[in-house]
Protein backbone atom coordinates (compact mmCIF):
# COMPACT_ATOMS: atom_id res chain seq x y z
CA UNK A 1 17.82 -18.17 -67.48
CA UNK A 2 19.67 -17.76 -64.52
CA UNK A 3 19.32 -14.27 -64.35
CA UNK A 4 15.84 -14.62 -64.51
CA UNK A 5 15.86 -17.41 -61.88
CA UNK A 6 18.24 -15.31 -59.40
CA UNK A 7 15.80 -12.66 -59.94
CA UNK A 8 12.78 -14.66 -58.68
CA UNK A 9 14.37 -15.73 -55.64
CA UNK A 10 16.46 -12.86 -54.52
CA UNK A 11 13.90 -9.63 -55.39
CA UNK A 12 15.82 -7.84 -53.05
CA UNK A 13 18.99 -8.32 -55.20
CA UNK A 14 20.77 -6.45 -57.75
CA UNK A 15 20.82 -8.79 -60.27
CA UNK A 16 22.13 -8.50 -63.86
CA UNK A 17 24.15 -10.67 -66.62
CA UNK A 18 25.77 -10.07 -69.72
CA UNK A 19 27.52 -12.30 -72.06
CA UNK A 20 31.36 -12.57 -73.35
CA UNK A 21 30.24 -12.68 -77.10
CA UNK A 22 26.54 -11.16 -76.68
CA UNK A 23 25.01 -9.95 -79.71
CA UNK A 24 23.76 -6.61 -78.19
CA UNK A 25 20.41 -5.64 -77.38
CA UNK A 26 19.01 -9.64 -78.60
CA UNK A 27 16.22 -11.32 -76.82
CA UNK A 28 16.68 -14.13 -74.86
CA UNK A 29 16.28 -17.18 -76.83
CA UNK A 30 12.70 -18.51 -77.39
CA UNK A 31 13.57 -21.86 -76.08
CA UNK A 32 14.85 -20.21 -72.52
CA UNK A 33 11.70 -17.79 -72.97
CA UNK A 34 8.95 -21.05 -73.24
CA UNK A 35 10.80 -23.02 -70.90
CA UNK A 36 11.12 -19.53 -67.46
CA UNK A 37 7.72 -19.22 -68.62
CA UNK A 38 6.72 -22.59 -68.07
CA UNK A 39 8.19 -22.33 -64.60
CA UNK A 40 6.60 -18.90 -63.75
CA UNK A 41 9.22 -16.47 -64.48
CA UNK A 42 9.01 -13.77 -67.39
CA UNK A 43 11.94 -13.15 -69.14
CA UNK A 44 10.39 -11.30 -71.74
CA UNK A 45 11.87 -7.99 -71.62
CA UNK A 46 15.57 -9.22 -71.07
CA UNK A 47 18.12 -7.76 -74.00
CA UNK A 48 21.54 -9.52 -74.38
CA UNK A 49 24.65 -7.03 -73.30
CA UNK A 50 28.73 -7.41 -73.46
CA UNK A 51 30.14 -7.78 -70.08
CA UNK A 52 31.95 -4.28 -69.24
CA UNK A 53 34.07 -2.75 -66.81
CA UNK A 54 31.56 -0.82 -65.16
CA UNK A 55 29.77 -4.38 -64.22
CA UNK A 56 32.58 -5.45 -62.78
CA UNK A 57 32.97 -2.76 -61.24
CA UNK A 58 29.63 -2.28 -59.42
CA UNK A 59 29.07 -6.12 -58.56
CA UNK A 60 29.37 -7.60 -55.48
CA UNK A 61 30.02 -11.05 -57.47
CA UNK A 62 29.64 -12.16 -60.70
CA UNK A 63 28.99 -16.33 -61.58
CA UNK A 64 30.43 -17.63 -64.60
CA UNK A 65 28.78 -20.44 -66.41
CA UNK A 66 31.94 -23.01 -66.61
CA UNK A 67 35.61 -22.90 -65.56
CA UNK A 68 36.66 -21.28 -69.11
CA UNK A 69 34.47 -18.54 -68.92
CA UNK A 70 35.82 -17.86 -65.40
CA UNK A 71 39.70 -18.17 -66.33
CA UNK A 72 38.50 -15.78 -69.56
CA UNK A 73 36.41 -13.30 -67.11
CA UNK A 74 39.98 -12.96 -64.63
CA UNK A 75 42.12 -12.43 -67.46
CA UNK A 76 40.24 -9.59 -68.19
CA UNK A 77 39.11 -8.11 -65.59
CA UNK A 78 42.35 -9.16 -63.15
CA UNK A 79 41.64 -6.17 -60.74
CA UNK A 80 37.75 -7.90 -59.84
CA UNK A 81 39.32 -11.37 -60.10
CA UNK A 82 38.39 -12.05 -56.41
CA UNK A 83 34.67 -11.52 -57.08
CA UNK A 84 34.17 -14.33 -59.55
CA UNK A 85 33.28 -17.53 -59.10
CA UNK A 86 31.68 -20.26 -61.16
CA UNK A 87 27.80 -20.73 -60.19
CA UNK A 88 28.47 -24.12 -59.88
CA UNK A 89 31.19 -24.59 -58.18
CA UNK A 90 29.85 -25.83 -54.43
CA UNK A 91 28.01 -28.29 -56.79
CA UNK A 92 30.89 -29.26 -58.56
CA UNK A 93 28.87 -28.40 -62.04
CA UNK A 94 29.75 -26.51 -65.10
CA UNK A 95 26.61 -25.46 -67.08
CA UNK A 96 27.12 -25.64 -70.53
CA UNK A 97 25.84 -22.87 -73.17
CA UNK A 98 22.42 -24.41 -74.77
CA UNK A 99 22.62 -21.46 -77.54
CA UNK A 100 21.75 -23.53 -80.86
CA UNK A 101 21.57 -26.58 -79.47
CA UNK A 102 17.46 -27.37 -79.09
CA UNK A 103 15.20 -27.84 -76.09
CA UNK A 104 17.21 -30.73 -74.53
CA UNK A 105 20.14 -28.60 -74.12
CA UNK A 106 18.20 -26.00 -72.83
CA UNK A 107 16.49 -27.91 -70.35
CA UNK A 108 19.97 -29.36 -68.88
CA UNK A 109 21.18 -26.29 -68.53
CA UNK A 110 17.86 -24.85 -66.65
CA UNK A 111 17.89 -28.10 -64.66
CA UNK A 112 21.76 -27.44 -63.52
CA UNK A 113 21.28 -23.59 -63.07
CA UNK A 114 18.42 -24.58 -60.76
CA UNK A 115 20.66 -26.88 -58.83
CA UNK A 116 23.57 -24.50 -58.71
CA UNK A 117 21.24 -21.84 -57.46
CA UNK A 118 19.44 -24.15 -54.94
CA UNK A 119 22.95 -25.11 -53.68
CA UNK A 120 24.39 -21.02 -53.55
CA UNK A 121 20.91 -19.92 -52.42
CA UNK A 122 22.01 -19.15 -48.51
CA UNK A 123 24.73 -17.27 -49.46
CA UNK A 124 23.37 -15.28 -51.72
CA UNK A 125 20.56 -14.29 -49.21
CA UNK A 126 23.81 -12.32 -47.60
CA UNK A 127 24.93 -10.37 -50.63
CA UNK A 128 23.91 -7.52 -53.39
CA UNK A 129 24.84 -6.60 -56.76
CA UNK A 130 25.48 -10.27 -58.32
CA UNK A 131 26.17 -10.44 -62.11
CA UNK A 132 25.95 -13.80 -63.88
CA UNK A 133 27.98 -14.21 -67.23
């Protein structure tokens, strides 16, 4: 969902994502699908991918969901350490993982990506090549 929603907002961005435990090549969930959808954005043709050195290589930054998934991603990947940061974090918000957990989760999750985005959004206007995780 929030690659979608990056996508929308920054066409003129490299945008991407890919997941720590990603079951490869899977379509986004039907709950994230219905609810982009609802809010004009087709996320249709997205297909689930592991996060890989390459990405980290070629990104300019890449947003983590929550503060784990950023300690994980910089554990990993300690050479691009200084190019990730929580999407969150000027909100103060860590945006849980709605996988299997029904519509309510899923609409939390779109409501704080939104806000995240919404609080990131003239920064991002500066930059290229974000990943989200």
């Amino acid at each position: 969902m929030a690659e979608g929603l990056l996508r929308d907002l920054l066409p003129m961005h490299d945008i991407f994502s890919a997941g720590l435990c990603a079951l490869e090549g899977t379509p986004a969930d039907r709950l994230a699908l219905e609810l982009m959808w609802q809010s004009g954005i087709d996320i249709s043709e997205h297909r689930s991918r592991n996060l890989a050195s390459w990405m980290m290589r070629e990104a300019d930054l890449v947003f983590t969901m929550d503060s784990a998934q950023t300690q994980f991603v910089i554990r990993r990947f300690p050479v691009a350490g200084n190019k990730v940061e929580r999407l969150g974090e000027p909100c103060g918000l860590d945006i849980p993982d709605p996988y299997q957990h029904g519509l309510a989760a899923f609409c939390h999750a779109l409501r704080l990506i939104e806000r995240a985005v919404q609080c990131r959004l003239p920064a991002l206007n500066r930059r290229t090549n974000c990943s989200v995780h």
